[in-house]
Protein backbone atom coordinates (compact mmCIF):
# COMPACT_ATOMS: atom_id res chain seq x y z
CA UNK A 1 -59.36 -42.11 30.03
CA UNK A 2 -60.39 -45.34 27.84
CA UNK A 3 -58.15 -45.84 25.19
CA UNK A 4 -60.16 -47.98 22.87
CA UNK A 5 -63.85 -49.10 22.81
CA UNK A 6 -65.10 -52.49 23.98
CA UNK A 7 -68.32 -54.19 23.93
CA UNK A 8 -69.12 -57.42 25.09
CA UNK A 9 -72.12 -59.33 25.26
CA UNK A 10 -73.23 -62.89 24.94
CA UNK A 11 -74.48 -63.70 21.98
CA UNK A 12 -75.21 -67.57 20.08
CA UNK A 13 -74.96 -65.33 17.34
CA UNK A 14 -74.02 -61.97 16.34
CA UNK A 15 -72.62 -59.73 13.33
CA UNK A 16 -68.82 -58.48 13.70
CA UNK A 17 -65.60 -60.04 15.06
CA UNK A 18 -66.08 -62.44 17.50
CA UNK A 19 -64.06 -64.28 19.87
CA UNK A 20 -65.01 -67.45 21.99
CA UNK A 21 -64.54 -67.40 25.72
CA UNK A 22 -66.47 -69.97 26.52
CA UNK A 23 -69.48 -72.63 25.42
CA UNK A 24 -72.25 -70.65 24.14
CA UNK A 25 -70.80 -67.14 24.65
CA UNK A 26 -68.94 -64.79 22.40
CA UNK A 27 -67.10 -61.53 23.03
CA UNK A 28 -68.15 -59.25 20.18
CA UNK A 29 -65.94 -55.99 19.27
CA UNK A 30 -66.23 -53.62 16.18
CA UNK A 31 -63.95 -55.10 13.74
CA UNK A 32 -62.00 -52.16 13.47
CA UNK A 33 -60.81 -52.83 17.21
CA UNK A 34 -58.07 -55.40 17.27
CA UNK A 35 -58.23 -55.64 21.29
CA UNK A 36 -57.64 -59.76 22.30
CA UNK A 37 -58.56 -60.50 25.55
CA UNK A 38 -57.63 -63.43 27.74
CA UNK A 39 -60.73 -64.97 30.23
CA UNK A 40 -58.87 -63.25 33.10
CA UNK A 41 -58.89 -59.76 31.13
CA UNK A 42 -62.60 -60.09 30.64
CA UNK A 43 -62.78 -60.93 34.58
CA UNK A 44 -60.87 -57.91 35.72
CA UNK A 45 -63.01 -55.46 32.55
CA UNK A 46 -66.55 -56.70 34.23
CA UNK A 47 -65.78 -56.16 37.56
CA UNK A 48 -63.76 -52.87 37.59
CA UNK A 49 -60.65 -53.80 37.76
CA UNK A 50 -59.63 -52.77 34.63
CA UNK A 51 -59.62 -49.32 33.14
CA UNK A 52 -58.28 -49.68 29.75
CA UNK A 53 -61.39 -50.77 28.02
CA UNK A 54 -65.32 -49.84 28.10
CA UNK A 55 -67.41 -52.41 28.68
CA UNK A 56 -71.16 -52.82 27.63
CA UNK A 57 -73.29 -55.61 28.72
CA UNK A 58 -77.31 -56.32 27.96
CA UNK A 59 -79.75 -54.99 30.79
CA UNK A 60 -79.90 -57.34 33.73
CA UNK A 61 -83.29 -58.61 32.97
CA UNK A 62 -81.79 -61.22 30.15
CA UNK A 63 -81.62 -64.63 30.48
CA UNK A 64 -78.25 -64.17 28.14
CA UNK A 65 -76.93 -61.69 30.35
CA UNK A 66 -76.97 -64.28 33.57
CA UNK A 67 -75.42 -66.69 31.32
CA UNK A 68 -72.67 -64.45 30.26
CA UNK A 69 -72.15 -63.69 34.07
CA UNK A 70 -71.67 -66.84 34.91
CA UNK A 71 -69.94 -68.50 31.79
CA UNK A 72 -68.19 -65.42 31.01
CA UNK A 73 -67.19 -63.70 34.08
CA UNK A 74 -67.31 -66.18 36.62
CA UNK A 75 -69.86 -65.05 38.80
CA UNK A 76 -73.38 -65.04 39.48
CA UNK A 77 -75.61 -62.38 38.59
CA UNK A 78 -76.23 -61.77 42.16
CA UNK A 79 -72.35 -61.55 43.05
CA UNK A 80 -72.06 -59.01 40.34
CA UNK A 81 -74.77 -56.76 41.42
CA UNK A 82 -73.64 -56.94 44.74
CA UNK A 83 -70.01 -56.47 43.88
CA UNK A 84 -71.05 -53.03 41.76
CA UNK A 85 -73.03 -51.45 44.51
CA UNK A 86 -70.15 -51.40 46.55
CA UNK A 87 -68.21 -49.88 43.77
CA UNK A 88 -70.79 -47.41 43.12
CA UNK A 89 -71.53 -46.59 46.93
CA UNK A 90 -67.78 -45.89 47.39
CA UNK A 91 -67.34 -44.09 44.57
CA UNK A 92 -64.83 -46.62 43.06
CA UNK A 93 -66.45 -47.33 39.75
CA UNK A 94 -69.32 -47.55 37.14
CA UNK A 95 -70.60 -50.71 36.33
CA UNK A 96 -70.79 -51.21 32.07
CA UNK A 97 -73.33 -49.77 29.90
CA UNK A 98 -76.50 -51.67 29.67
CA UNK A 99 -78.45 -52.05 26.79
CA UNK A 100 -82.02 -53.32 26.14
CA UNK A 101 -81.44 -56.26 23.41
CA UNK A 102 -78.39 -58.01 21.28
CA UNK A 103 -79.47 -55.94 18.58
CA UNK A 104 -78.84 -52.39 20.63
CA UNK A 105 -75.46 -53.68 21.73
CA UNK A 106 -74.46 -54.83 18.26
CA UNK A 107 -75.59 -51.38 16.91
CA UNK A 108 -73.77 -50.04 19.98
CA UNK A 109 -70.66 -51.40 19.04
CA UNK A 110 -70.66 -50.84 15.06
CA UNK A 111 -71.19 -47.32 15.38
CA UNK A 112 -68.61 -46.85 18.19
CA UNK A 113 -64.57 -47.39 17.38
CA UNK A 114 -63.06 -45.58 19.91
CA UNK A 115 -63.76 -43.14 22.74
């Protein structure tokens, strides 16, 4: 069961606590959360390897969410998609919410503290 809620999402800018990862990214959380995360937790979170937090990313069609992929994650778009169907198909995981715009995710994450 996730213990806190986290949302991420690349954003040049965006209401809320934010934390740089990298040039022209930012990981946004409600401000109520006081979750730090190194480049290597935000790895493991957007590829299913970590449990602990919830992730929530915009919908794939973004040019911000191939950015944050690549800037933020490591990994092509691509590599990502490829690397959650096998998750799904095995039943080993769920990739992160996906919302339609920055401002969905932002609302997304101010109305949600925890789960």
């Amino acid at each position: 069961m996730l213990s806190r809620f986290l949302a991420t999402v690349i954003l040049l800018a965006a209401a809320g606590t934010m934390m740089p990862v990298a040039a022209d990214i930012a990981v946004i959380v409600n401000p109520a959360n006081t979750t730090t995360l190194t480049t290597d937790e935000l790895t493991r979170l957007y590829t299913g390897r970590s449990s602990a937090l919830a992730a929530v990313n915009l919908a794939e069609s973004s040019p911000l969410r191939g950015q944050f992929d690549e800037k933020g994650v490591g990994r092509s778009s691509a590599q990502l998609k490829a690397h959650w169907s096998k998750l799904v198909f095995t039943g080993k995981g769920s990739p992160p919410l996906e919302l339609a715009s920055e401002a969905a995710v932002i609302e997304h994450v101010a109305k949600n503290l925890m789960l």
